[in-house]
C-alpha atoms as a PDB file:
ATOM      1  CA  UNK A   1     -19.377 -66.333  41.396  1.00  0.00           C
ATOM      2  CA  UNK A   2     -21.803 -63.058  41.730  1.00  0.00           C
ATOM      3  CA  UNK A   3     -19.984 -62.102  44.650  1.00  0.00           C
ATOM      4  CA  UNK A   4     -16.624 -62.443  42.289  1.00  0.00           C
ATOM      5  CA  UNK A   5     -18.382 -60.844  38.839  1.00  0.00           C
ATOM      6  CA  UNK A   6     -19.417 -58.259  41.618  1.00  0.00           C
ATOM      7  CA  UNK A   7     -15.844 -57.377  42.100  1.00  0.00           C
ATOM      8  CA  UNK A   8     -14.843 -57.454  38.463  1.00  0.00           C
ATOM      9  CA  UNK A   9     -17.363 -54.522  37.477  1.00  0.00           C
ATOM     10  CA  UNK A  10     -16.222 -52.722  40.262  1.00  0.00           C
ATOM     11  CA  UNK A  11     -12.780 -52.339  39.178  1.00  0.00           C
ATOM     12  CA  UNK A  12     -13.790 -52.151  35.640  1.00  0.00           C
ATOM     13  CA  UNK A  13     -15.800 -49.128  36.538  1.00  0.00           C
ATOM     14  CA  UNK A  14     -12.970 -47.785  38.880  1.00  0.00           C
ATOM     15  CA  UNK A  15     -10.375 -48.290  35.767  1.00  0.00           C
ATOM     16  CA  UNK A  16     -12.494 -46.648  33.165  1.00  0.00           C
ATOM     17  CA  UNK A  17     -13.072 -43.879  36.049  1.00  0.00           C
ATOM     18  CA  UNK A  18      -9.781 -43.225  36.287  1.00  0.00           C
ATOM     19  CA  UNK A  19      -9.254 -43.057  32.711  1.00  0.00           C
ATOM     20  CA  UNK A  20     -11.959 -40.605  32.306  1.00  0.00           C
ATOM     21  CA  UNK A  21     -10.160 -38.370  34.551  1.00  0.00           C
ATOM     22  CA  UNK A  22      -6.692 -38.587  32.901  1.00  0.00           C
ATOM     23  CA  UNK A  23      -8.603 -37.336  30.128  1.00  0.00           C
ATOM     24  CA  UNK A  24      -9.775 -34.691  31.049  1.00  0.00           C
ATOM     25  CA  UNK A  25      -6.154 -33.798  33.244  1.00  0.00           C
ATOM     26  CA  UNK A  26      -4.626 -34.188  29.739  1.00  0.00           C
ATOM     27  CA  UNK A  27      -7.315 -31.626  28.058  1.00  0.00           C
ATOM     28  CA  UNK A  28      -6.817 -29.166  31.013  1.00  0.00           C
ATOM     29  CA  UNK A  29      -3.475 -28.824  30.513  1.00  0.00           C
ATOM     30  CA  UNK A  30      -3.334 -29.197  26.627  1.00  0.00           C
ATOM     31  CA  UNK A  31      -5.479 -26.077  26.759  1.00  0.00           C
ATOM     32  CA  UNK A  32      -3.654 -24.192  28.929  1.00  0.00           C
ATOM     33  CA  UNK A  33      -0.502 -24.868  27.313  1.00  0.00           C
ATOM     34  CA  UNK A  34      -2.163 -23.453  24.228  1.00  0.00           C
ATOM     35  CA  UNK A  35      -2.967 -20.776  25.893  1.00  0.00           C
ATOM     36  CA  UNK A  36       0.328 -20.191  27.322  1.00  0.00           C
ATOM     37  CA  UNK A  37       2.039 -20.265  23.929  1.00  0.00           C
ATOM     38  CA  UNK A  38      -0.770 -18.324  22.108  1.00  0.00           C
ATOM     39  CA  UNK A  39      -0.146 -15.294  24.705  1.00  0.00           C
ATOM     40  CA  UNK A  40       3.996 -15.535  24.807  1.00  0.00           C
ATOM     41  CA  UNK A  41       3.446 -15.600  20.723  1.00  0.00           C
ATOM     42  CA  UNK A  42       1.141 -12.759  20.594  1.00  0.00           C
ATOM     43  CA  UNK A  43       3.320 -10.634  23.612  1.00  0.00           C
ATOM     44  CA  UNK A  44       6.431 -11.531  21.216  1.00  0.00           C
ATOM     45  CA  UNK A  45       4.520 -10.092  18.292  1.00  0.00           C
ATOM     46  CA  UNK A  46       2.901  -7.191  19.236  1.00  0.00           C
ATOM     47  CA  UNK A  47       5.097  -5.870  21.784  1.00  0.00           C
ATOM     48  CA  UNK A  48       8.697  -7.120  21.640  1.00  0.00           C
ATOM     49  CA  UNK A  49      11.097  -4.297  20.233  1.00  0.00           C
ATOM     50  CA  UNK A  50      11.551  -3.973  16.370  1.00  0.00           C
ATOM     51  CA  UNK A  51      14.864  -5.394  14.749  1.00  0.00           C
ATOM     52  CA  UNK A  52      17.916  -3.356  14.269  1.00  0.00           C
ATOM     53  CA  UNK A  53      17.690  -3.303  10.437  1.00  0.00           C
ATOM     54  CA  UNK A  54      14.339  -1.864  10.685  1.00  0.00           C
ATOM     55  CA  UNK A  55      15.485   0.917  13.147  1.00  0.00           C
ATOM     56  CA  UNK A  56      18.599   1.718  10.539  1.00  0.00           C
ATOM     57  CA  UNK A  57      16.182   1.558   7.854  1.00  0.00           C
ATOM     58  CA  UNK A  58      13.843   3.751   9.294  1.00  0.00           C
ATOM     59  CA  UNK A  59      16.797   6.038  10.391  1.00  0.00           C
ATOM     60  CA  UNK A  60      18.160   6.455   6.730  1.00  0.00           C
ATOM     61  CA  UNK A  61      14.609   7.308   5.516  1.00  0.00           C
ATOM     62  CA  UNK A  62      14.659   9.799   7.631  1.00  0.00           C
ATOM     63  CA  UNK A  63      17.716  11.543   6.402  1.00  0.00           C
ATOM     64  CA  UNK A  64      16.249  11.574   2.688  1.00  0.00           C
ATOM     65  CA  UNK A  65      17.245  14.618   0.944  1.00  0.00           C
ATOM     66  CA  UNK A  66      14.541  17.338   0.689  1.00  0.00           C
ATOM     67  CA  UNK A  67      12.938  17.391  -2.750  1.00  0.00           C
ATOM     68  CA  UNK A  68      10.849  20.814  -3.892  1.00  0.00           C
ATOM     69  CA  UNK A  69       7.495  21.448  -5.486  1.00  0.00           C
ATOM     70  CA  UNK A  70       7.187  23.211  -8.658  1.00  0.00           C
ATOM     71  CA  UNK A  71       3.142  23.924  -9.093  1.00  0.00           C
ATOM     72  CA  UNK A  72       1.862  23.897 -12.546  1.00  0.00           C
ATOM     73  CA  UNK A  73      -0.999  25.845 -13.820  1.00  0.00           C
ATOM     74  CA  UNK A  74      -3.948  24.563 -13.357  1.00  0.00           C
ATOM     75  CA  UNK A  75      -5.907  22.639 -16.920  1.00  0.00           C
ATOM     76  CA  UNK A  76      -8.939  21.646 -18.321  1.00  0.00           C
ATOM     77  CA  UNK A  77      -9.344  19.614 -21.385  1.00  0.00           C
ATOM     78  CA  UNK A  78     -11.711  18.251 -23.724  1.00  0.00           C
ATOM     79  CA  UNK A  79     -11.297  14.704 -24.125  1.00  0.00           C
ATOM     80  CA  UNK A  80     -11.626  12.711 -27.185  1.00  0.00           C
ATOM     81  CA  UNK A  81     -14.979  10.776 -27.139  1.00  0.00           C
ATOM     82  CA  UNK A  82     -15.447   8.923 -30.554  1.00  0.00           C
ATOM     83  CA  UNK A  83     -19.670   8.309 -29.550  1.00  0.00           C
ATOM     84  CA  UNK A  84     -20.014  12.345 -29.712  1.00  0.00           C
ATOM     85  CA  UNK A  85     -20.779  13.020 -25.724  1.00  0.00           C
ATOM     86  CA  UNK A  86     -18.278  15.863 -24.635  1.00  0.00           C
ATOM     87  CA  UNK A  87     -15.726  14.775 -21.491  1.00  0.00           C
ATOM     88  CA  UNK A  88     -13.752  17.208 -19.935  1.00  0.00           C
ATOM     89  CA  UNK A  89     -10.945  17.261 -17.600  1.00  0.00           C
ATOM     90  CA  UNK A  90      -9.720  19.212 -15.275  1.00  0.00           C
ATOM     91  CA  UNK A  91      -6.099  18.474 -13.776  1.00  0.00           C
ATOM     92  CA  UNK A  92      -4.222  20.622 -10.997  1.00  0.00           C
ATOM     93  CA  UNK A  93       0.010  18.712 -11.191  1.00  0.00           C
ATOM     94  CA  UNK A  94       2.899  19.386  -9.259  1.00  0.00           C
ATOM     95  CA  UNK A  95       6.626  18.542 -10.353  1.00  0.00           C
ATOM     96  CA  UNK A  96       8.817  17.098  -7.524  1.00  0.00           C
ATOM     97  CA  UNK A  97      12.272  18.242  -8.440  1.00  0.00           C
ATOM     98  CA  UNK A  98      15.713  17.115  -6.697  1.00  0.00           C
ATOM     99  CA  UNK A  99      16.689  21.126  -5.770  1.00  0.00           C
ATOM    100  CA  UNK A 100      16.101  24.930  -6.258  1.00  0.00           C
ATOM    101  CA  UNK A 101      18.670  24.704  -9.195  1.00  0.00           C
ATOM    102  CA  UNK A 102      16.244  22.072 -10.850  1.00  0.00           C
ATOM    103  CA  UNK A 103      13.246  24.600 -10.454  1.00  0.00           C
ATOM    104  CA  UNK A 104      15.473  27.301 -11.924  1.00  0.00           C
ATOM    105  CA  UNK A 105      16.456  25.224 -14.715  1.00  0.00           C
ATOM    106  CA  UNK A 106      12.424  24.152 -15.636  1.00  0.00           C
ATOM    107  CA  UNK A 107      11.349  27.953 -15.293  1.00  0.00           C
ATOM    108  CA  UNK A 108      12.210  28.446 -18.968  1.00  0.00           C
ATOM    109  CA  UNK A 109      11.226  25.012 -20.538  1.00  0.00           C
ATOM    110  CA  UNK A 110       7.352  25.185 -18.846  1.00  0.00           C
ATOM    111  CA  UNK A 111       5.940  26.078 -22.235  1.00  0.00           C
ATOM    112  CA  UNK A 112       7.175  22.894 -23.778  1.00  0.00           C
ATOM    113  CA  UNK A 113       5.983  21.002 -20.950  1.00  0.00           C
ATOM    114  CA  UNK A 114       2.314  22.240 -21.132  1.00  0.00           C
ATOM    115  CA  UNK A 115       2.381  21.751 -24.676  1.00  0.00           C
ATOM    116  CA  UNK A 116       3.819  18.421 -24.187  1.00  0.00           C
ATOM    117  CA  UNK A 117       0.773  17.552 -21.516  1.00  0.00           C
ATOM    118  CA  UNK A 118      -1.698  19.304 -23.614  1.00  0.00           C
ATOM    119  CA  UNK A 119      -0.944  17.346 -27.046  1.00  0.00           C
ATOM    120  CA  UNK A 120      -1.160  13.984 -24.654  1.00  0.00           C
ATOM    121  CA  UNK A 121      -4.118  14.495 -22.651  1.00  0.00           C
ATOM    122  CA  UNK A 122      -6.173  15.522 -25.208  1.00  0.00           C
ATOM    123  CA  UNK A 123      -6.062  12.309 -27.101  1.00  0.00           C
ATOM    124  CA  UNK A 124      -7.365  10.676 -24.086  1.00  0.00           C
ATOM    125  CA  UNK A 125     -10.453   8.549 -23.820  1.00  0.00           C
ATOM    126  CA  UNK A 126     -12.649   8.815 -20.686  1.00  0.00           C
ATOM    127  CA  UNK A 127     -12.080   4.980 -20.866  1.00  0.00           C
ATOM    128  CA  UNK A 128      -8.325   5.351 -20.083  1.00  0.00           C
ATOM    129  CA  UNK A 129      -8.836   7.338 -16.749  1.00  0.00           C
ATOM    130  CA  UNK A 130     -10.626   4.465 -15.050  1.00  0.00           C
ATOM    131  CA  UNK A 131      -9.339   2.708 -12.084  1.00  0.00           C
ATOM    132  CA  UNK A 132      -6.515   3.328 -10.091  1.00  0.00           C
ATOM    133  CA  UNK A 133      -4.420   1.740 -13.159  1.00  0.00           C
ATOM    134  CA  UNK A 134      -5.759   4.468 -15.708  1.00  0.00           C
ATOM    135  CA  UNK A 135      -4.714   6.734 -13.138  1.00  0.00           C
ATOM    136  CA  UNK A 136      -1.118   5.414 -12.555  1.00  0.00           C
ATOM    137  CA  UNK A 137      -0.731   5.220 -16.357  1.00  0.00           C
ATOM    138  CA  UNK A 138      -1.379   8.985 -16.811  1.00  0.00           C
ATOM    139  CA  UNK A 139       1.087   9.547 -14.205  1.00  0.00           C
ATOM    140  CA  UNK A 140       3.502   7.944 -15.111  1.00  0.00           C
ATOM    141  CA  UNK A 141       3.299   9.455 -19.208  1.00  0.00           C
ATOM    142  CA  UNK A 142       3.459  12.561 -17.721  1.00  0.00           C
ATOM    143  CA  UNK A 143       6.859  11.906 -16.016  1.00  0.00           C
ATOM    144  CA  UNK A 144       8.045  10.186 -19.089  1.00  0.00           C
ATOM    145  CA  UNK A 145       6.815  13.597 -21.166  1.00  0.00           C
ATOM    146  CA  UNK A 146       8.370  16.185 -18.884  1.00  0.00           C
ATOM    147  CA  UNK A 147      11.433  15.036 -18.606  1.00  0.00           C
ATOM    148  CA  UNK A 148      11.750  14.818 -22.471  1.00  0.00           C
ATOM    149  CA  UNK A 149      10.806  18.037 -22.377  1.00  0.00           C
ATOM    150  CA  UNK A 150      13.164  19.816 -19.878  1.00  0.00           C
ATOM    151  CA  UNK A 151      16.042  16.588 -20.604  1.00  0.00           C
ATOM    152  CA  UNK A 152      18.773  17.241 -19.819  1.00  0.00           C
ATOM    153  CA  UNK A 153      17.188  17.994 -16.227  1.00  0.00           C
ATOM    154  CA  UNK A 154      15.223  15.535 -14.540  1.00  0.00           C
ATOM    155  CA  UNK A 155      11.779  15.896 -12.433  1.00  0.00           C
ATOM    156  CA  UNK A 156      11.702  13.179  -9.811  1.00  0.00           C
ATOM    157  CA  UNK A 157       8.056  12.755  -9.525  1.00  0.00           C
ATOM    158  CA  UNK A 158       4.570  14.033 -10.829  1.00  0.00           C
ATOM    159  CA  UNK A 159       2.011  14.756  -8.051  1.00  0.00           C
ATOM    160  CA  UNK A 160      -1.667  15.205  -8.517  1.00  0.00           C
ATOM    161  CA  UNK A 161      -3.344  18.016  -6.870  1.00  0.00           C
ATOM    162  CA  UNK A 162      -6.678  17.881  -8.455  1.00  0.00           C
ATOM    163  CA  UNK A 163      -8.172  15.639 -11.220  1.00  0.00           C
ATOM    164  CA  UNK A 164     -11.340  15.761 -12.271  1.00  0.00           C
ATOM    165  CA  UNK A 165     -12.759  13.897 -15.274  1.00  0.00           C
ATOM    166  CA  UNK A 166     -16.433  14.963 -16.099  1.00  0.00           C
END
């Protein structure tokens, strides 16, 4: 019977030997399979060429019509501070306009536009020029105020050059 129990461990050992290494087969090659998909996934991602509709797309924003600056002067203004302290800002803007028509057009209005900026920015708290939020606010009043200004013409953007609130 020991000779027989003998035999019995033996190929209980052998089995769970042989188990063992299908194991570890099975992890070999479920790690290189993950490998092999991770690189074919990344090649596919970073290298593989770009769509069609992005190549059109890029193509037609490349044939956007040329737009022209019109520089304003530059101005500084007090702004209002209801705790007595004095803030002051400086601002440097540049109209974007369609064509050289447009600019023609604006040449004569530019007094109602600074006056227009002027009566706006000076009612301004130091408080409303914070973040990147105060900043897109302003930006886009000023649009919205010029081209009441100059309407029937249109400006298609306002561009900061300099701003500087002290």
């Amino acid at each position: 019977m020991a000779a027989e129990a003998e035999i019995e461990d033996g190929a209980l050992a052998s089995a769970a030997t042989k188990k063992k290494g299908r194991g570890r087969i099975m992890l070999i090659a479920g790690v290189a399979a993950a490998v092999i998909v991770i690189g074919a996934g990344s090649y596919f991602f970073l290298f593989a060429n770009k769509p069609k509709e992005t190549v059109e797309s890029t193509a037609s924003a490349a044939v956007a019509p040329n737009t022209f600056i019109f520089n304003l002067p530059e101005m500084t203004v007090n702004l209002s501070s209801p705790e007595g302290s004095e803030n002051f800002m400086k601002l440097t803007i540049a109209l974007e306009v369609a064509d050289e028509e447009m600019m023609k057009t604006i040449q004569p209005r530019m007094a109602k536009v600074i006056d227009a900026f002027q009566v706006y920015l000076r009612e301004l708290r130091k408080s409303d020029l914070e973040g990147s939020a105060g900043i897109y606010r302003l930006k886009e009043e000023l649009l919205r105020r010029v081209n009441v200004a100059i309407a029937p013409a249109q400006v298609e953007n306002v561009l900061f050059k300099e701003l500087l609130v002290q």
